[in-house]
Protein backbone atom coordinates (compact mmCIF):
# COMPACT_ATOMS: atom_id res chain seq x y z
CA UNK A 1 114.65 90.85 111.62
CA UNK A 2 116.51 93.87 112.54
CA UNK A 3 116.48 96.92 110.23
CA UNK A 4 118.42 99.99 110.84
CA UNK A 5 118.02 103.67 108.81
CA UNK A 6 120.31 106.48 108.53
CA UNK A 7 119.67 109.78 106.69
CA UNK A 8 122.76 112.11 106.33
CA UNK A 9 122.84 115.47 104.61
CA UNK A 10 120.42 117.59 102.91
CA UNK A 11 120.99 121.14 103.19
CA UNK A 12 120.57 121.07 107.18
CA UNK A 13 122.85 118.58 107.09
CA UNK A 14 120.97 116.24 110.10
CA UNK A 15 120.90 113.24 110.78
CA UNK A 16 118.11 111.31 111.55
CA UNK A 17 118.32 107.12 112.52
CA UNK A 18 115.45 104.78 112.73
CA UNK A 19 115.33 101.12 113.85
CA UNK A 20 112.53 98.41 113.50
CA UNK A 21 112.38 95.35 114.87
CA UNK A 22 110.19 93.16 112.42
CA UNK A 23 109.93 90.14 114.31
CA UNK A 24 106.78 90.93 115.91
CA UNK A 25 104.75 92.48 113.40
CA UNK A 26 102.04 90.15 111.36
CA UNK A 27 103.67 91.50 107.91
CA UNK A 28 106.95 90.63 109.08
CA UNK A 29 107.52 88.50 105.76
CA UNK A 30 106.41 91.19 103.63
CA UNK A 31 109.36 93.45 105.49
CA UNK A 32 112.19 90.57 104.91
CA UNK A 33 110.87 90.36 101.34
CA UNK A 34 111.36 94.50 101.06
CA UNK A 35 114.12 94.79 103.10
CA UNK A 36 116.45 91.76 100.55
CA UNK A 37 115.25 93.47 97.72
CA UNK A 38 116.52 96.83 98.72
CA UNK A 39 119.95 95.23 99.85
CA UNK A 40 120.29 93.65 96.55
CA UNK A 41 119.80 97.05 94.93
CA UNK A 42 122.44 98.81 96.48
CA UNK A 43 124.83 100.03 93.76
CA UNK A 44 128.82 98.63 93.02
CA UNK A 45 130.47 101.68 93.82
CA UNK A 46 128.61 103.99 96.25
CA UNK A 47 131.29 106.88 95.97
CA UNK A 48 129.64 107.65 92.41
CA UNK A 49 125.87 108.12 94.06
CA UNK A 50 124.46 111.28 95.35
CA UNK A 51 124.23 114.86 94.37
CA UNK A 52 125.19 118.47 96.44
CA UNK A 53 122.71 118.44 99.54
CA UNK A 54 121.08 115.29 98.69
CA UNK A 55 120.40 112.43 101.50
CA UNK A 56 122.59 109.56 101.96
CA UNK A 57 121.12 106.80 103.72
CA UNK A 58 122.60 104.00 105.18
CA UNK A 59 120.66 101.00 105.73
CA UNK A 60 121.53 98.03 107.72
CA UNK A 61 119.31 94.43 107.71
CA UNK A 62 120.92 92.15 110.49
CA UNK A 63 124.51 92.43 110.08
CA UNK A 64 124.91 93.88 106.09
CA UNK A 65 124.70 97.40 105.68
CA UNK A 66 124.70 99.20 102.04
CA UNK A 67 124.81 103.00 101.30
CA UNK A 68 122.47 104.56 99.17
CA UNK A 69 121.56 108.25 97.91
CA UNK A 70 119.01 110.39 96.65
CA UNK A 71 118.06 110.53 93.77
CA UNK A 72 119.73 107.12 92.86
CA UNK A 73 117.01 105.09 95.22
CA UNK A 74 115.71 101.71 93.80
CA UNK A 75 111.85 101.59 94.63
CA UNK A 76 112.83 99.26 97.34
CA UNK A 77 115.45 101.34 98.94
CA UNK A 78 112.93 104.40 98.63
CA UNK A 79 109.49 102.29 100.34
CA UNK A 80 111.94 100.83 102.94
CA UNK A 81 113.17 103.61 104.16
CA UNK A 82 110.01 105.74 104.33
CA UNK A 83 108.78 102.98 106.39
CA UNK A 84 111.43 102.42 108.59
CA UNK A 85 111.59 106.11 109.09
CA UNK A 86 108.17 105.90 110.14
CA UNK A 87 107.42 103.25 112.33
CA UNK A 88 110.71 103.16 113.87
CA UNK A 89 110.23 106.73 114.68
C-alpha cells in the first residue's frame, strides 16, 4: 500500500510531503487498518475545516485522497500522519 502526506500552511507557510510504501514492512496490516480508518474520517465538506495558520494536510492511500486540517484531525488522521511524516521522511 501506497500512502502519500502533505502538510500546507502554518505560519511559514511550507510545505512538507512524505510517502511510505507499506508493502514491505511486517506491520503492514496494522498501516492498511490506520490508513482506512483515517480515510473514512475525512469530513463532508472540507472548505469548512481549518483555522488562520493552521496545517492542511492532504493524504492520499492508493488512488483516494481526502483533505484534512488542524485542529479538526480524527485520531486516525492525526497517528497517520505523524507516522508517515516520519518514516517516509
Amino acid at each position: 500500500m501506497h500512502i502519500e502526506v502533505r502538510r500546507t500552511g502554518g505560519f511559514a507557510g511550507i510545505e512538507r510531503r512524505a510517502e511510505v510504501d507499506t508493502s514491505h514492512l511486517p506491520d503492514a496490516p496494522a498501516w492498511q487498518s490506520l490508513a482506512e480508518q483515517a480515510l473514512s474520517d475525512a469530513a463532508a465538506d472540507p472548505a469548512d475545516l481549518g483555522v488562520p495558520d493552521g496545517f492542511h494536510y492532504w493524504i492520499t492511500v492508493g488512488t483516494r485522497t481526502i483533505h484534512c486540517a488542524d485542529p479538526h484531525l480524527s485520531a486516525s488522521q492525526r497517528t497517520l500522519i505523524s507516522r508517515v511524516l516520519k518514516e517516509g521522511a
